[in-house]
N, C-alpha and C. Protein backbone atom coordinates (compact mmCIF):
# COMPACT_ATOMS: atom_id res chain seq x y z
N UNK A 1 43.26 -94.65 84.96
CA UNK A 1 43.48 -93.53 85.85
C UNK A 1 44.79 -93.73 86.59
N UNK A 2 45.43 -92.77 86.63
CA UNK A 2 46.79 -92.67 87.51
C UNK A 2 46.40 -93.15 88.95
N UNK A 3 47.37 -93.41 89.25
CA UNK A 3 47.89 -94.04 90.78
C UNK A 3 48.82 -93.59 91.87
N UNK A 4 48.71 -92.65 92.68
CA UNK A 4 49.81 -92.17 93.10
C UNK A 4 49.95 -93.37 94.64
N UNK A 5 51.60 -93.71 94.10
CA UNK A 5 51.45 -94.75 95.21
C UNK A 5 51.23 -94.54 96.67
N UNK A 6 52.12 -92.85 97.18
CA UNK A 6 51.75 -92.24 98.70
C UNK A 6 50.10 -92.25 98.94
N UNK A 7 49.39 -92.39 98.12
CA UNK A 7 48.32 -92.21 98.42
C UNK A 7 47.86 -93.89 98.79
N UNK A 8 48.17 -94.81 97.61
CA UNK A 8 47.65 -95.99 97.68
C UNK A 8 48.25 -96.20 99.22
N UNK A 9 49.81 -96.10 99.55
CA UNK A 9 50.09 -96.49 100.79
C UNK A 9 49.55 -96.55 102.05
N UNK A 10 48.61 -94.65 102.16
CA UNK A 10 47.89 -94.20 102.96
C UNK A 10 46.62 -94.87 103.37
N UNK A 11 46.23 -95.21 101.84
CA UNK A 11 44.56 -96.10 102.18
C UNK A 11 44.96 -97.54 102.89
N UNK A 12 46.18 -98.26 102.39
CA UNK A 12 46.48 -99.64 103.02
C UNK A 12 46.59 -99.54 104.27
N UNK A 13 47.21 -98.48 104.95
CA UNK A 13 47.27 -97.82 106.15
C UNK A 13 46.48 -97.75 107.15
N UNK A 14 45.33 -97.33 106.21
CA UNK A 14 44.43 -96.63 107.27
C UNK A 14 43.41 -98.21 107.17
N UNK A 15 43.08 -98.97 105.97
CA UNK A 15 42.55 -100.51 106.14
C UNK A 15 43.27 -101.46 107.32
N UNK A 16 44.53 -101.56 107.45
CA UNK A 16 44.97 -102.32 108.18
C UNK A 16 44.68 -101.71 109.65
N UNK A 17 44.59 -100.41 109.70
CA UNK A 17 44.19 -99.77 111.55
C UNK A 17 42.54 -99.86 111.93
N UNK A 18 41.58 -99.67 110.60
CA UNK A 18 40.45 -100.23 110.97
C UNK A 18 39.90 -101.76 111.08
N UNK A 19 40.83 -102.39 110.19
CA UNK A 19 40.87 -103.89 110.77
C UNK A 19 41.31 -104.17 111.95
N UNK A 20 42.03 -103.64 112.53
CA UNK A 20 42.36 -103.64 114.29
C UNK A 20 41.20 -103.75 114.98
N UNK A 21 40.39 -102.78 114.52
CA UNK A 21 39.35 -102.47 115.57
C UNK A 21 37.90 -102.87 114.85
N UNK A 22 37.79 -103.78 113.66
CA UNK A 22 37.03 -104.60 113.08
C UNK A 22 36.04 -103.41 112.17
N UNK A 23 36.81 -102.47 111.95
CA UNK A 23 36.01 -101.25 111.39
C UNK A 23 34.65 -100.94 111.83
N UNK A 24 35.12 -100.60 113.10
CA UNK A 24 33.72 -99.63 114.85
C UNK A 24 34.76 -98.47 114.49
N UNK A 25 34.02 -97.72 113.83
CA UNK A 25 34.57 -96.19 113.80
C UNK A 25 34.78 -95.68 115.48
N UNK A 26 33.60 -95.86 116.46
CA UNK A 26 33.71 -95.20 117.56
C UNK A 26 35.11 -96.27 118.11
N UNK A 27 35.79 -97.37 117.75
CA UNK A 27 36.83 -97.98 118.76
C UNK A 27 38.31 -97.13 118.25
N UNK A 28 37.82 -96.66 116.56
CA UNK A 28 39.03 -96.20 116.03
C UNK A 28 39.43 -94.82 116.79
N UNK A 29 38.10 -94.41 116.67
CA UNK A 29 38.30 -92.83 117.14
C UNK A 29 38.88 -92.58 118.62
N UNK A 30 38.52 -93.92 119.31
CA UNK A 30 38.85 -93.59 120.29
C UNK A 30 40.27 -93.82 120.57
N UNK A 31 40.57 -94.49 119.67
CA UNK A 31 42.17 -95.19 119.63
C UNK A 31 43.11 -93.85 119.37
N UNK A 32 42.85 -93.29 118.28
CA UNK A 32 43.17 -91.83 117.50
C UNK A 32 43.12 -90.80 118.91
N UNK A 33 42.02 -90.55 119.88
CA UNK A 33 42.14 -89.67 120.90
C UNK A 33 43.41 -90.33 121.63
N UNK A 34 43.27 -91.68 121.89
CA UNK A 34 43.87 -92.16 123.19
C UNK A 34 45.66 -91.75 123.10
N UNK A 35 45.95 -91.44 121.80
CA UNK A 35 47.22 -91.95 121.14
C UNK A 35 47.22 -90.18 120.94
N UNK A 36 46.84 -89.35 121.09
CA UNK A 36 46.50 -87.98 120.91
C UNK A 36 46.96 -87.35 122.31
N UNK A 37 46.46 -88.04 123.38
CA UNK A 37 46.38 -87.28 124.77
C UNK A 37 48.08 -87.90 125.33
N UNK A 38 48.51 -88.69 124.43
CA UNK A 38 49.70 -89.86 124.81
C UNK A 38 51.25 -88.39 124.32
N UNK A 39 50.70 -87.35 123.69
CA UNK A 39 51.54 -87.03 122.91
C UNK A 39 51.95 -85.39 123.18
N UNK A 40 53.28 -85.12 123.68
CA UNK A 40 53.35 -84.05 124.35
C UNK A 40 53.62 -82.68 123.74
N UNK A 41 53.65 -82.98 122.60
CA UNK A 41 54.36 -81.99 121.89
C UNK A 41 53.10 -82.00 120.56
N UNK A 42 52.18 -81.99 120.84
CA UNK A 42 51.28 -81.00 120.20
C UNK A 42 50.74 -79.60 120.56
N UNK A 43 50.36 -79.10 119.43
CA UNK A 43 50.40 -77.28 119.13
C UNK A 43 49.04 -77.23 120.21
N UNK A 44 49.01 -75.96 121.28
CA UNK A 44 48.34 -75.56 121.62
C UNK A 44 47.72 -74.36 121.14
N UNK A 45 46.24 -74.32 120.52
CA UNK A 45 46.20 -73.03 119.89
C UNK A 45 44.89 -72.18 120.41
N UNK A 46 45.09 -72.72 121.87
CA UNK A 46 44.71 -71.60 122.69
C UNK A 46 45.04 -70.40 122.91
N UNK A 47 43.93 -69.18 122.93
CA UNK A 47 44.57 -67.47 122.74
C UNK A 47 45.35 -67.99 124.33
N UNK A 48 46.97 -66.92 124.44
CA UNK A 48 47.87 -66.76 125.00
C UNK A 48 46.94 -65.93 126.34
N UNK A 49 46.36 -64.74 125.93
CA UNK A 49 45.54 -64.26 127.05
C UNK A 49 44.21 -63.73 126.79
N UNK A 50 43.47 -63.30 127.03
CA UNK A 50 42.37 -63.04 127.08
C UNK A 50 42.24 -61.69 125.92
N UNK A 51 41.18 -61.49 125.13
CA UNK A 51 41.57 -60.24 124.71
C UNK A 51 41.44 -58.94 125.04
N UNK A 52 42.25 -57.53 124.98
CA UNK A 52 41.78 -56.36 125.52
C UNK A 52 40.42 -55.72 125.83
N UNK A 53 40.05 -55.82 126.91
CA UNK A 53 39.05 -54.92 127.13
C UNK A 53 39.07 -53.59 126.74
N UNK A 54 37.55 -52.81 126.52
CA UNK A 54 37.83 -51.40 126.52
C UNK A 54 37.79 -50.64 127.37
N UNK A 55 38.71 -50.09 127.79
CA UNK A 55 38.76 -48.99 129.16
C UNK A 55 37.83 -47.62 129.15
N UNK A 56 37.18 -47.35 127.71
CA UNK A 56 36.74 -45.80 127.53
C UNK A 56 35.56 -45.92 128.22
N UNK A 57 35.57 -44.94 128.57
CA UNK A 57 34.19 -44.38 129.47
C UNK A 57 32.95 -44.31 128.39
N UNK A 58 31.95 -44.98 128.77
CA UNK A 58 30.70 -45.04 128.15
C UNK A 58 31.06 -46.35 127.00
N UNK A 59 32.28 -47.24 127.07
CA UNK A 59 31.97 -48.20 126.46
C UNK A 59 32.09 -48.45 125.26
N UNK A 60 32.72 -47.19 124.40
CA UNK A 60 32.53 -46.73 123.34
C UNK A 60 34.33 -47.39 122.95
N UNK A 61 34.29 -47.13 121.42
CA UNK A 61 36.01 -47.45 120.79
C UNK A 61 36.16 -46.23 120.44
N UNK A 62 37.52 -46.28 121.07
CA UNK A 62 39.14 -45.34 120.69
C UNK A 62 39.41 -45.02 119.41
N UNK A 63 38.90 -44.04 118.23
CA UNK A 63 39.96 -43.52 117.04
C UNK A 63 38.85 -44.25 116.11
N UNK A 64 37.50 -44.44 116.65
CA UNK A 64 36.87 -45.15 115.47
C UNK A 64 35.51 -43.95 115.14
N UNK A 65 35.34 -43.68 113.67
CA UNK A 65 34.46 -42.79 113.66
C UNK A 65 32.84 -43.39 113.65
N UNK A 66 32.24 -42.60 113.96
CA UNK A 66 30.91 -43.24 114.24
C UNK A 66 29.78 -42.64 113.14
């Protein structure tokens, strides 16, 4: 079977960071948050504002047939 080495690299990667933490998923994970909250320039993909309410009387939608 083929070998793609970016991949092999990735798994050596990720063995040598759970050997850090003696492979305790909960010490990794927490390592992964800690190193997460450290970092300022991640995407916020919180809605910008809230979404439109409907203003029509009785509650009803605008241009929609019923």
């Amino acid at each position: 079977m083929w070998r793609d080495p970016i991949v092999a690299e990735i798994h050596q990667i990720r063995k040598a960071h759970a050997k850090r933490f003696n492979n305790d998923i909960h010490a990794i994970f927490a390592d992964i948050r800690r190193k997460q909250t450290n970092r300022p320039n991640l995407v916020d993909l919180s809605p910008a504002r809230p979404p439109a309410q409907c203003v029509a009387e009785g509650g009803g939608t605008y241009g929609v047939d019923k």
